[in-house]
C-alpha atoms as a PDB file:
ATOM      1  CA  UNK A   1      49.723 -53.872 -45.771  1.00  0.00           C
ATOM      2  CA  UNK A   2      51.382 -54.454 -41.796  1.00  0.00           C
ATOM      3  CA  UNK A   3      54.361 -53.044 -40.787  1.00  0.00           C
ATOM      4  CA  UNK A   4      56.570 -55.179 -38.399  1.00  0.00           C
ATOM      5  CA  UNK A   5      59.041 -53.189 -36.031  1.00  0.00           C
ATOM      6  CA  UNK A   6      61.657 -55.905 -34.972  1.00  0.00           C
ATOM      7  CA  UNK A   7      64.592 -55.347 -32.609  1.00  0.00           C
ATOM      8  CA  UNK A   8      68.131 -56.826 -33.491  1.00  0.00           C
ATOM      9  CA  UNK A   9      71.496 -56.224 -32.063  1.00  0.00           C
ATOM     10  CA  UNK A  10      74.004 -54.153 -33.801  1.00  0.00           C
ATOM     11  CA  UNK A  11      75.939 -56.934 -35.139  1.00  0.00           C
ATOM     12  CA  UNK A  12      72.835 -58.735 -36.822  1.00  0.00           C
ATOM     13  CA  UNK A  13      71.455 -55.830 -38.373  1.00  0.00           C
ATOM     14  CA  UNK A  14      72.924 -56.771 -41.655  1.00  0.00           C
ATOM     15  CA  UNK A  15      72.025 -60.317 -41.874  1.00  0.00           C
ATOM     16  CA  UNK A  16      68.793 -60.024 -40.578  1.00  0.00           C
ATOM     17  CA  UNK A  17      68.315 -57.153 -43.621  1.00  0.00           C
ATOM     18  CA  UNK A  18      69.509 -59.231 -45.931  1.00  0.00           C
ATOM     19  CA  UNK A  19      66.968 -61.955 -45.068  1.00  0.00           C
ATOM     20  CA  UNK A  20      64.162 -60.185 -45.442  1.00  0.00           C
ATOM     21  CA  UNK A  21      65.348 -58.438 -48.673  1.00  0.00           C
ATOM     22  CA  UNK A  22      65.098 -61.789 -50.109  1.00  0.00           C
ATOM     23  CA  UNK A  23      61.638 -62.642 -48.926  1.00  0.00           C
ATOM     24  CA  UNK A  24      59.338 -61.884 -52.074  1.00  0.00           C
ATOM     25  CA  UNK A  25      56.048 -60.374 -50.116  1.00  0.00           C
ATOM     26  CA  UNK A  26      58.575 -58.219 -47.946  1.00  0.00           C
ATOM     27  CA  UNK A  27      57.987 -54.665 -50.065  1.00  0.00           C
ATOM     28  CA  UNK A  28      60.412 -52.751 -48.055  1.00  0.00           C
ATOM     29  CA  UNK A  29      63.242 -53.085 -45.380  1.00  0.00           C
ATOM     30  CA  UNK A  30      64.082 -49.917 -43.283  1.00  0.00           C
ATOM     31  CA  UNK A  31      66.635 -49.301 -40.659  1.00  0.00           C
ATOM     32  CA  UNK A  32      66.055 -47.331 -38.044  1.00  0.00           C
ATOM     33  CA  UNK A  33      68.769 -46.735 -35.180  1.00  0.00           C
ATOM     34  CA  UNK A  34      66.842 -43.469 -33.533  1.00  0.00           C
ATOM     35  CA  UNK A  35      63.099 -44.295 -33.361  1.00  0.00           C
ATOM     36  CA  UNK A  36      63.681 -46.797 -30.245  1.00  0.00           C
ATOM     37  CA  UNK A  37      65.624 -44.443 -28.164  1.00  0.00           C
ATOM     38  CA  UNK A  38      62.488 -41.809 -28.842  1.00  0.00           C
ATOM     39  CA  UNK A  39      59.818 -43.519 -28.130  1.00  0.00           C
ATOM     40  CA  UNK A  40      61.050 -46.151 -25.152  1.00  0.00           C
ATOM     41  CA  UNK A  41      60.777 -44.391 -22.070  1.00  0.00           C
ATOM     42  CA  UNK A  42      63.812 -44.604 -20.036  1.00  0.00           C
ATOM     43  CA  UNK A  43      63.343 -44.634 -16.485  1.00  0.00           C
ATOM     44  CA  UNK A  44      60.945 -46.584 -14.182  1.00  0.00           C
ATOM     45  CA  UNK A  45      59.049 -43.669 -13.541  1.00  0.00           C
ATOM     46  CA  UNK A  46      58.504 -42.962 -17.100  1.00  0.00           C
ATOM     47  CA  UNK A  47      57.274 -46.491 -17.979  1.00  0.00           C
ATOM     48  CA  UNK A  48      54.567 -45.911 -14.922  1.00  0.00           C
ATOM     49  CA  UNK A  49      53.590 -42.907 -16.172  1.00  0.00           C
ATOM     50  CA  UNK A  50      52.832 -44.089 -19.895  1.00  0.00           C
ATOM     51  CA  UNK A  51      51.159 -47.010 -18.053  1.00  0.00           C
ATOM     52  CA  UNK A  52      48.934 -44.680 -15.880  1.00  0.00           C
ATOM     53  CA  UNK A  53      47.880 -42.017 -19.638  1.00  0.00           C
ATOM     54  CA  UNK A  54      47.216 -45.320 -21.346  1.00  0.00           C
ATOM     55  CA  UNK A  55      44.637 -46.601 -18.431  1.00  0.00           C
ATOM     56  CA  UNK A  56      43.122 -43.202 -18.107  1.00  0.00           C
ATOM     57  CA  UNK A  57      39.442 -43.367 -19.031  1.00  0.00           C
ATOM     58  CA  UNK A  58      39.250 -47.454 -19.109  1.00  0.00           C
ATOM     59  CA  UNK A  59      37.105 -47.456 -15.869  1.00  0.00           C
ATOM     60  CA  UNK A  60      39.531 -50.265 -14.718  1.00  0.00           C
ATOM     61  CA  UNK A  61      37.602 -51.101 -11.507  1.00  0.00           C
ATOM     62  CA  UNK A  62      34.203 -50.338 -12.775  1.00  0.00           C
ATOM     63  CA  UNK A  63      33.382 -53.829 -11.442  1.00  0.00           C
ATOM     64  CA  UNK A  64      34.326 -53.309  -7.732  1.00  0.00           C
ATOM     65  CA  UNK A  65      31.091 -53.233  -5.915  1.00  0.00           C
ATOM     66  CA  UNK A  66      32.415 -52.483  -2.444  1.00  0.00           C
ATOM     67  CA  UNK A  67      35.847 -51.337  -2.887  1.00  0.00           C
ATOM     68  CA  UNK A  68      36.372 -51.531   0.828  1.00  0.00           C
ATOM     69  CA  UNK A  69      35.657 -55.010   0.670  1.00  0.00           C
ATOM     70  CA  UNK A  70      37.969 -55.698  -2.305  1.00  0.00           C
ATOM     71  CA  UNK A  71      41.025 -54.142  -0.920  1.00  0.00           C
ATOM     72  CA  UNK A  72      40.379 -56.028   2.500  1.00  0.00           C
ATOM     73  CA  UNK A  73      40.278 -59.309   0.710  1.00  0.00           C
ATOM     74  CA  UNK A  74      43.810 -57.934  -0.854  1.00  0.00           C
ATOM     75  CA  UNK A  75      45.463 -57.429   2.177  1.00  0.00           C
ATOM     76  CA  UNK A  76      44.387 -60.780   3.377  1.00  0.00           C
ATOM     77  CA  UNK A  77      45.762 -62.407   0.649  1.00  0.00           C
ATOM     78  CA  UNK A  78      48.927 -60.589   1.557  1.00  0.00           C
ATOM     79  CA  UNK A  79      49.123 -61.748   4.585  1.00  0.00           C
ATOM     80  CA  UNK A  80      48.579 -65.183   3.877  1.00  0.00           C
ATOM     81  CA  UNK A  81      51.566 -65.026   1.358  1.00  0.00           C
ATOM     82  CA  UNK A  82      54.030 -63.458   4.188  1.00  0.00           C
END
């Protein structure tokens, strides 16, 4: 069994509900007004935070050979872009 987490405004909560009440493989329809405000981070400096924990450990640049070199080439794509 999946659960789905969907996002509706206020208003449509009801219809929306209703819908999927009446969709026969649909085993249960919950609504839950709290568990977004929990577990969205609010500020920009939250959202890079969870963004930095959830890289930790990934070895993101594992395949940089000269990382000098690499962030050169960055900057001169920059440039070029300026």
């Amino acid at each position: 069994m999946t659960t789905l987490i969907i996002k509706v405004d206020d208003e449509r909560t009801e219809s929306i509900k209703k819908i999927l009440s009446e969709i026969p493989y649909v085993r249960n329809v919950v609504v839950d007004t709290q568990s977004a405000l929990l577990t969205e981070p609010l500020s920009q400096y939250e959202r890079i935070k969870k963004a930095l924990d959830e890289a930790k450990g990934k070895n993101l640049f594992a395949d940089i050979e000269d990382p000098v070199e690499w962030q050169r080439e960055l900057r001169k794509e920059w440039d070029r872009d300026i």
